[in-house]
Every structure is written in structure tokens, then in C-alpha cells.
C-alpha atoms as a PDB file:
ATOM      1  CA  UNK A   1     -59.835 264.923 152.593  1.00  0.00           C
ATOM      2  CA  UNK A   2     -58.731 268.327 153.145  1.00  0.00           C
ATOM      3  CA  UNK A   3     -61.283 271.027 152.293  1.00  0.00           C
ATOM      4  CA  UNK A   4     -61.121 274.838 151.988  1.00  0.00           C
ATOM      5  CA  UNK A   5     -64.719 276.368 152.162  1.00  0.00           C
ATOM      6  CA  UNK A   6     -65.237 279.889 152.234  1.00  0.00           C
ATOM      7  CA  UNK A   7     -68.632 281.768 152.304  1.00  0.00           C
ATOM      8  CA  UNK A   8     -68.389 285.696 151.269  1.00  0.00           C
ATOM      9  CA  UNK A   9     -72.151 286.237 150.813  1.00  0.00           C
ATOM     10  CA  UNK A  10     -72.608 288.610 153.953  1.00  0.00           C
ATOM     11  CA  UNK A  11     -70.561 291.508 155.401  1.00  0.00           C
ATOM     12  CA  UNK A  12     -68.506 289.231 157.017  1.00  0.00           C
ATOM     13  CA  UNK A  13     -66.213 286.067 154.628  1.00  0.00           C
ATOM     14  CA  UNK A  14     -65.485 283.698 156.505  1.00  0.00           C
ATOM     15  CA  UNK A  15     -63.241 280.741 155.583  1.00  0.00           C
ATOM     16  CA  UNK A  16     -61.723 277.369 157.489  1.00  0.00           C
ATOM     17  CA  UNK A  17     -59.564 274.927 156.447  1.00  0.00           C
ATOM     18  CA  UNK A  18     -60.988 271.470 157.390  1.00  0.00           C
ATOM     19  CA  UNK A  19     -59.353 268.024 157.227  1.00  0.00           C
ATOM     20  CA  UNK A  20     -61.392 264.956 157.342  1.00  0.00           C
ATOM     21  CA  UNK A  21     -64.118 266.762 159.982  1.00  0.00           C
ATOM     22  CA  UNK A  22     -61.416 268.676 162.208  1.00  0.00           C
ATOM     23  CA  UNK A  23     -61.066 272.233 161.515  1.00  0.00           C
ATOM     24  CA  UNK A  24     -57.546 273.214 160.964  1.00  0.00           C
ATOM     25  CA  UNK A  25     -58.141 276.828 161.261  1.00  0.00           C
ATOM     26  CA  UNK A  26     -60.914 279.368 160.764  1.00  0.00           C
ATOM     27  CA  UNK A  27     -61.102 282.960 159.567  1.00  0.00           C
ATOM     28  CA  UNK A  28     -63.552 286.165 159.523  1.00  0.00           C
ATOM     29  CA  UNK A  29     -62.737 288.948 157.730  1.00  0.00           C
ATOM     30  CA  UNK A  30     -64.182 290.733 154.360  1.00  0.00           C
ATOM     31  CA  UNK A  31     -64.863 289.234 151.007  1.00  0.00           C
ATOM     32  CA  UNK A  32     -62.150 291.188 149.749  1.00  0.00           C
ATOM     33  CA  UNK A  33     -59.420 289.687 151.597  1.00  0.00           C
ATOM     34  CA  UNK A  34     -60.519 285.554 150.947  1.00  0.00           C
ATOM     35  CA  UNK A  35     -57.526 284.620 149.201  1.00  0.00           C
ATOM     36  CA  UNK A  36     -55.299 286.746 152.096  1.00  0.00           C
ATOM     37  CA  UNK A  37     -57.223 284.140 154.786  1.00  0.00           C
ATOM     38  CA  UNK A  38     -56.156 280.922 152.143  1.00  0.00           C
ATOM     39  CA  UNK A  39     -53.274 281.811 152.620  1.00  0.00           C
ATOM     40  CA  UNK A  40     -53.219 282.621 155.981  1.00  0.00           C
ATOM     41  CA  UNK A  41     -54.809 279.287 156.890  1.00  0.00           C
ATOM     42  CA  UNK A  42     -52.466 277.086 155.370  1.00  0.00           C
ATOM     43  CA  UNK A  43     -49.694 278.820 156.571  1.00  0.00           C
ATOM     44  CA  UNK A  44     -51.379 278.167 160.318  1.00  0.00           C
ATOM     45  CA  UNK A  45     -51.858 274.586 159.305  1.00  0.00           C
ATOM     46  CA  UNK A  46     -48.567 274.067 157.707  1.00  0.00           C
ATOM     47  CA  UNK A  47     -49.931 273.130 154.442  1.00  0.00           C
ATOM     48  CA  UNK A  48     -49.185 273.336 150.881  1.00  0.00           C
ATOM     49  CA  UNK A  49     -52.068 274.583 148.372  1.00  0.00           C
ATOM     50  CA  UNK A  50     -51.151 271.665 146.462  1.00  0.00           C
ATOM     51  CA  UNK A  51     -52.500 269.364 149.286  1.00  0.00           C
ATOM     52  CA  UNK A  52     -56.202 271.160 149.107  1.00  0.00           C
ATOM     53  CA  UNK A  53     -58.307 268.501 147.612  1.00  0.00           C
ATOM     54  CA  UNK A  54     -61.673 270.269 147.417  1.00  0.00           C
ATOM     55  CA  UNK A  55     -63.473 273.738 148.078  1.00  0.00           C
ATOM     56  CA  UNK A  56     -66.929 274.267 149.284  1.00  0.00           C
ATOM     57  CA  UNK A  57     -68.040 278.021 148.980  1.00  0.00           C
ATOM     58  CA  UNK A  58     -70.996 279.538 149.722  1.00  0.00           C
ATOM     59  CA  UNK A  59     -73.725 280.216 147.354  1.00  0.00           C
ATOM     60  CA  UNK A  60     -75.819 282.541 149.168  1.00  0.00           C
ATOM     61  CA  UNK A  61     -78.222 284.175 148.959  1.00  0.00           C
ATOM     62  CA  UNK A  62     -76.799 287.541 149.891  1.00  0.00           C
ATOM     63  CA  UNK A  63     -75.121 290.502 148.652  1.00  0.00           C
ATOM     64  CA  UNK A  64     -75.067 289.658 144.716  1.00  0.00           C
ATOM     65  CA  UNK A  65     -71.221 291.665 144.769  1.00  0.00           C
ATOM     66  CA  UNK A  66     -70.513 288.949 147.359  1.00  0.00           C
ATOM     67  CA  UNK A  67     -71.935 286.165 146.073  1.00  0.00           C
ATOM     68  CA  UNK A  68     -70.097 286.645 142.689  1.00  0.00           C
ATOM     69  CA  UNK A  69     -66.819 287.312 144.585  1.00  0.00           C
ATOM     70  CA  UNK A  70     -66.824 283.967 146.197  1.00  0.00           C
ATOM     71  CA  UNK A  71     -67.895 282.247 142.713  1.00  0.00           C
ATOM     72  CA  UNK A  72     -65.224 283.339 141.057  1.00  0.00           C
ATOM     73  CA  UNK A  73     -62.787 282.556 143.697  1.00  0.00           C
ATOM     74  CA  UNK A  74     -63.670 279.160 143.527  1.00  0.00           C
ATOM     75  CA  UNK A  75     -63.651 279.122 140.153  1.00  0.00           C
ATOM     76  CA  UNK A  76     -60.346 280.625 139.961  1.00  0.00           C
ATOM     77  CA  UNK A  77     -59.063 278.093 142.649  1.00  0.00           C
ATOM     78  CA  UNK A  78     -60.186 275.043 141.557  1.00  0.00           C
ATOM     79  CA  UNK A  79     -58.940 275.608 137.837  1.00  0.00           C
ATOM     80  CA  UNK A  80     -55.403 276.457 139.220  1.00  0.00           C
ATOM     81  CA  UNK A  81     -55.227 273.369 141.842  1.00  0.00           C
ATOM     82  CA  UNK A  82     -56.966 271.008 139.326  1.00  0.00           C
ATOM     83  CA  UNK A  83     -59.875 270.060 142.420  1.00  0.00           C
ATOM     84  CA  UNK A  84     -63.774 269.712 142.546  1.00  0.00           C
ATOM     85  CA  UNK A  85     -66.074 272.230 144.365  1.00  0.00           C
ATOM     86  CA  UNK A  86     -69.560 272.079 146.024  1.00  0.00           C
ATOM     87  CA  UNK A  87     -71.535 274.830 146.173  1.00  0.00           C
ATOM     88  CA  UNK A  88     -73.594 275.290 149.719  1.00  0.00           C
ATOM     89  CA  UNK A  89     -76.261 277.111 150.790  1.00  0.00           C
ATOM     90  CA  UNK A  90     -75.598 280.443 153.341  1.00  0.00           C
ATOM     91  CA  UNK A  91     -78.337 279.744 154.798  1.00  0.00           C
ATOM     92  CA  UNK A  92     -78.444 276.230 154.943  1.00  0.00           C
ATOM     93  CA  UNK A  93     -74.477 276.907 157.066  1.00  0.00           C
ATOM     94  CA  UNK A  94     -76.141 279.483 159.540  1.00  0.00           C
ATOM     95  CA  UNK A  95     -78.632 276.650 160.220  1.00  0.00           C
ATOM     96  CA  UNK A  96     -76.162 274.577 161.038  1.00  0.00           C
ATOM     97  CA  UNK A  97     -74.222 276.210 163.081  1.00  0.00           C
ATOM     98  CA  UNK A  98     -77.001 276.229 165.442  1.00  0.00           C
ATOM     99  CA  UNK A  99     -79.211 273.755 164.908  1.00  0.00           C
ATOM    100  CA  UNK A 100     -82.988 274.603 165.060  1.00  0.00           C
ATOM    101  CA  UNK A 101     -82.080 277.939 165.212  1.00  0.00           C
ATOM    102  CA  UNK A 102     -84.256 280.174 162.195  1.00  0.00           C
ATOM    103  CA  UNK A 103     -81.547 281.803 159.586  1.00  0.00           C
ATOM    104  CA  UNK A 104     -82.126 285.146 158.948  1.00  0.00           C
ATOM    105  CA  UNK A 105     -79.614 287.100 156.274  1.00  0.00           C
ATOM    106  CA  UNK A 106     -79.755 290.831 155.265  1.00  0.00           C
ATOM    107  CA  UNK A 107     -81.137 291.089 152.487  1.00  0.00           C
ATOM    108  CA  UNK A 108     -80.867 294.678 152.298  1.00  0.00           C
ATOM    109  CA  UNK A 109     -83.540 297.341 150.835  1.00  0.00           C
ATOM    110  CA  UNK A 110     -85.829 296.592 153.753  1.00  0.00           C
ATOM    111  CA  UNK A 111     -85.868 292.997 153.423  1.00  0.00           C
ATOM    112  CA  UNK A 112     -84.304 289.389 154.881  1.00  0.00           C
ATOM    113  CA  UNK A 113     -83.170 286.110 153.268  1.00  0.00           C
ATOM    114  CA  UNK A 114     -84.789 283.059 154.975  1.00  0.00           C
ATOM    115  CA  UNK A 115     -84.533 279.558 155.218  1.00  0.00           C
ATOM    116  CA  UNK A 116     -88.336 278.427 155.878  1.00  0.00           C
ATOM    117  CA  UNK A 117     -89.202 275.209 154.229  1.00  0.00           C
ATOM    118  CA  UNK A 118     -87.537 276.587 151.272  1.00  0.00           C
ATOM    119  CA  UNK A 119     -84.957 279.919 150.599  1.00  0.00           C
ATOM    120  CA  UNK A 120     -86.964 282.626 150.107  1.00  0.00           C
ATOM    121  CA  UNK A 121     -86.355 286.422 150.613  1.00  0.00           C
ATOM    122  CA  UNK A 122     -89.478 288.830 152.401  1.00  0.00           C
ATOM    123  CA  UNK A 123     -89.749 291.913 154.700  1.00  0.00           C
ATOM    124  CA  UNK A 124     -89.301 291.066 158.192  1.00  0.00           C
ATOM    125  CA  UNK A 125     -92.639 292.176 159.249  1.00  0.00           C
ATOM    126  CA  UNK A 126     -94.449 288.657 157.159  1.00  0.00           C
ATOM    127  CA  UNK A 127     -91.781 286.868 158.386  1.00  0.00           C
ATOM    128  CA  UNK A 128     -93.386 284.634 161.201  1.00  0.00           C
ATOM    129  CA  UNK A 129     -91.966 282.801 163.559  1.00  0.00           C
ATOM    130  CA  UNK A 130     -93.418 280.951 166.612  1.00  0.00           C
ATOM    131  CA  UNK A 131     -93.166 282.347 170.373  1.00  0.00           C
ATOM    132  CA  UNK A 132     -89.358 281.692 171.336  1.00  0.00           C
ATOM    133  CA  UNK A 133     -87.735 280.841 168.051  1.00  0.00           C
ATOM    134  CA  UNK A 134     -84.326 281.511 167.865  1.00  0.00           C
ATOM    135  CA  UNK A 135     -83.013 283.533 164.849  1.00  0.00           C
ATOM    136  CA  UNK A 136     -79.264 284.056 163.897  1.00  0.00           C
ATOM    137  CA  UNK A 137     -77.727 285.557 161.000  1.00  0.00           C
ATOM    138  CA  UNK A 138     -77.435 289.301 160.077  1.00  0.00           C
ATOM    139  CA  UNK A 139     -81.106 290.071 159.326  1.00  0.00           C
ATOM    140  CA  UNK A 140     -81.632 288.888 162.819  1.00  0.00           C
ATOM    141  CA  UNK A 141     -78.933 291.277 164.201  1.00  0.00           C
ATOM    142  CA  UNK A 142     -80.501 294.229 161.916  1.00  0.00           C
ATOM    143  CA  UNK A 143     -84.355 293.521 162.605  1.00  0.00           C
ATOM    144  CA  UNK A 144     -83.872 292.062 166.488  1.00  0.00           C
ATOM    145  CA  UNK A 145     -86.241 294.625 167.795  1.00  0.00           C
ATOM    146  CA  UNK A 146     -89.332 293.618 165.208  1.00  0.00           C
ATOM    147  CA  UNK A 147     -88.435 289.879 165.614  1.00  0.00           C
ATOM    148  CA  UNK A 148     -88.336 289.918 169.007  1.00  0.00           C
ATOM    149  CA  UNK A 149     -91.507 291.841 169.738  1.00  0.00           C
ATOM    150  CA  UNK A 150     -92.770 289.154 167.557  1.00  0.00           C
ATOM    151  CA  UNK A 151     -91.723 286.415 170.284  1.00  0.00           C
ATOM    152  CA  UNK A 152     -88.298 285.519 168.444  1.00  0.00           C
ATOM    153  CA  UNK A 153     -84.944 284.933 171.079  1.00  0.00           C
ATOM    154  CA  UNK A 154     -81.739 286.908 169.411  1.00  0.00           C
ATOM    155  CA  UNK A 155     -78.839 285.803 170.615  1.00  0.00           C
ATOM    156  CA  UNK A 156     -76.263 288.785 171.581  1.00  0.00           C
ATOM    157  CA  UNK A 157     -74.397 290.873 169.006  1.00  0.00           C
ATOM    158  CA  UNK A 158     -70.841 289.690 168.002  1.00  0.00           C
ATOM    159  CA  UNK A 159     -72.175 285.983 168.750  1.00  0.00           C
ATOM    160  CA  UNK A 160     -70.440 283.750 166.383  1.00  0.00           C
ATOM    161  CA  UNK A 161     -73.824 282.080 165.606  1.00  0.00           C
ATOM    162  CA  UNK A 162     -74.909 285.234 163.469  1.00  0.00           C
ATOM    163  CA  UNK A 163     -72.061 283.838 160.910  1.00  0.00           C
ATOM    164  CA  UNK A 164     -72.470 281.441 158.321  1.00  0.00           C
ATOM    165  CA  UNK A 165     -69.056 279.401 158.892  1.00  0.00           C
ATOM    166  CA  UNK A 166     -67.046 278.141 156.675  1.00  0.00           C
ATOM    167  CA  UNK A 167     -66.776 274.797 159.074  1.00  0.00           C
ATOM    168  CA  UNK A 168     -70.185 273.830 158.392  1.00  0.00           C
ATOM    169  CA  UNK A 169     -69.707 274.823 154.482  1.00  0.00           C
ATOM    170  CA  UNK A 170     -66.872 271.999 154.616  1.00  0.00           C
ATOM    171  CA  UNK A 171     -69.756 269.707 156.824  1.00  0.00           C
ATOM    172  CA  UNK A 172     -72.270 270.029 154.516  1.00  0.00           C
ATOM    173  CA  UNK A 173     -70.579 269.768 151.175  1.00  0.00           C
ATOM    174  CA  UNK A 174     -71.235 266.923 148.954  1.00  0.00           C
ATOM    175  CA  UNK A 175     -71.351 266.575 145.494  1.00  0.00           C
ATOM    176  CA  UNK A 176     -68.404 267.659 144.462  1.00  0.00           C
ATOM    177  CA  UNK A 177     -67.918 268.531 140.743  1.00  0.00           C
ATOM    178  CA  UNK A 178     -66.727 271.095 138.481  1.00  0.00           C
ATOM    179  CA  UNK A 179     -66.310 274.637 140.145  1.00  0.00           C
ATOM    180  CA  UNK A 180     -68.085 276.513 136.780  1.00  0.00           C
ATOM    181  CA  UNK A 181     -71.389 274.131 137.799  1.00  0.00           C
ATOM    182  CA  UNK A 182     -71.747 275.235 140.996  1.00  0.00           C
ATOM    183  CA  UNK A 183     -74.292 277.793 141.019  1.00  0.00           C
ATOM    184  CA  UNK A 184     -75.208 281.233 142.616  1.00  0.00           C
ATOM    185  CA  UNK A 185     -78.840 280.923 145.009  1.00  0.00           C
ATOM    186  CA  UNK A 186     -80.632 284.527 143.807  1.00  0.00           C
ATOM    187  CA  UNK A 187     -83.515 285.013 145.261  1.00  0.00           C
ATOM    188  CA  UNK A 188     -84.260 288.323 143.270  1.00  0.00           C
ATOM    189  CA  UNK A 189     -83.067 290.348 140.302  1.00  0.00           C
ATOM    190  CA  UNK A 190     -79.799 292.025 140.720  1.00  0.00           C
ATOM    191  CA  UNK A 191     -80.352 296.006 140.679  1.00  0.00           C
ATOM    192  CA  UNK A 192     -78.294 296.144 137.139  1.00  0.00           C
ATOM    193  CA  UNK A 193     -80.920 293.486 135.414  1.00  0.00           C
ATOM    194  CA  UNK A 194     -83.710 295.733 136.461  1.00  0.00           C
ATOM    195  CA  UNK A 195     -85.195 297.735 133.666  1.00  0.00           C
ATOM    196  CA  UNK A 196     -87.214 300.646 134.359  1.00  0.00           C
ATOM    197  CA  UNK A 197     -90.550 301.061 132.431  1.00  0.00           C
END
């Protein structure tokens, strides 16, 4: 089965074309430019958009702009190709992309997304994690000083296990069904929905 997954929830999309388990080709870039790295990817794969036979796409949580970008690509996709998606967790792909590893997104506005027992979103002072957990993701890049004081290992900077790739969107996908049922993970109220009192 060939898959496209693509995850634009964080300040970095990333995207891979995968073909029964082997990765054809991978991309990072911005959720702006998704549908630049489609086509980009089959080009480097020599393949027709006609031959895609699923898409798995990241449902965050993250930025809600991003989140929504990648829906709607999907969306937009899989009603012009005429194939299933599955949505999958952000942080449920940075998990696996290093396994045991904690997964720690920016959540922005002093806060982190995490993946402990369940999705849940908290400053990353409460967040607790035992003496030489490791922690990837972007909230682990922006908060490495407080989670490492707190015992936590960070890998480097730049590492590619602070991304939640697309490969392991395509890995963990199952499911598969209409693209408009796949739904956005929210772990809060986007800005616009709050009312002031």
C-alpha cells in the first residue's frame, strides 16, 4: 500500500511517502509548503498521485493554524484521489520515533503538549519526569534547561528525534476511513472561541 502521511502540527511539516513499510522519501519544511513536498516526493519516487492509496496526517495537538492546515489538506486530497485517511496522534509519532523517549510539543503561551498516560497539555514546571528520562519534541528543545535541571536527558538541537515524522504517521496508521471523520486532538480552546467576561 502506498501511503502519504504528513504531520503540520509544529513549526516544522514534515511529510514521507511510504510503500508497504519502506520509506520512499521524506520531507521537512513548513506547513505552508505540504502540497510543494507531495509533489516533490512523488516526483523523487517516480510516482503518479493516482497510485497514492491512503494518507495518514497528523492530528496534533499543536498549533491550532497547523493543525487545521493539515486537516484540510487531507481532506482536500483524499476527495480529489478518491482514498481513505487515518488520523494520528503528533505525539503518539514523536514517541515513536524514539521509543521510550517522553514527547514534549510547544504548546506555546508558557505551556507543553504531553503524551503521559494520556494527551494532555500543562506548564513545564508540573510536568514530571523521572531522573534520566529522555524528552524529544519542541517543548523539549524550548524548556531543555527546566527539564533538565529536573533530571530529564535532551538530546542535541537539530536532532531529527525532536520531529514528529511523517514515517511513523504512515507506521502507525490504521483505521482508515473517510478523511472528513478524522478528527483534530485539541487539548484547549482556540484563542478565537475564547470569550472574555
Amino acid at each position: 500500500m502506498l501511503i502519504l502521511a504528513f504531520d503540520t502540527a509544529t513549526d516544522v511539516a514534515t511529510s514521507a511517502l511510504v510503500s508497504d513499510g519502506e520509506v520512499l522519501g521524506e520531507r521537512s519544511s513548513r506547513a505552508s509548503t505540504v502540497l510543494e513536498d507531495v509533489d516533490a516526493l512523488l516526483r523523487q519516487a517516480s510516482a503518479q498521485t493516482r497510485e497514492i492509496e491512503a494518507l495518514a496526517v497528523g492530528t496534533g495537538p499543536g498549533s491550532f493554524t497547523g493543525v487545521r492546515i493539515g486537516l484540510a489538506t487531507a481532506r482536500g486530497l483524499a476527495f480529489a484521489l478518491g482514498v481513505p485517511a487515518a488520523g494520528v496522534s503528533t505525539l503518539d509519532a514523536l514517541a515513536a520515533g524514539f521509543p521510550g523517549a517522553l514527547p514534549v510539543v510547544d504548546a506555546r503561551r508558557g505551556e507543553v503538549f504531553v503524551l503521559k498516560d494520556e494527551p494532555r497539555v500543562l506548564e513545564p514546571g508540573e510536568l514530571e519526569v523521572p531522573n534520566g528520562t529522555v524528552c524529544v519534541g519542541s517543548g523539549a528543545v524550548r524548556y531543555r534547561a527546566l527539564l533538565e535541571a529536573a533530571g530529564a536527558e535532551i538530546p542535541p538541537d537539530g536532532d531529527e528525534r525532536h520531529l514528529p515524522r511523517a514515517r511513523f504517521h504512515a507506521q502507525l496508521a490504521h483505521d482508515f476511513g473517510p478523511a472528513d471523520e478524522v478528527e483534530p486532538l485539541y487539548l484547549r480552546v482556540p484563542d478565537a472561541d475564547k470569550t472574555t467576561e
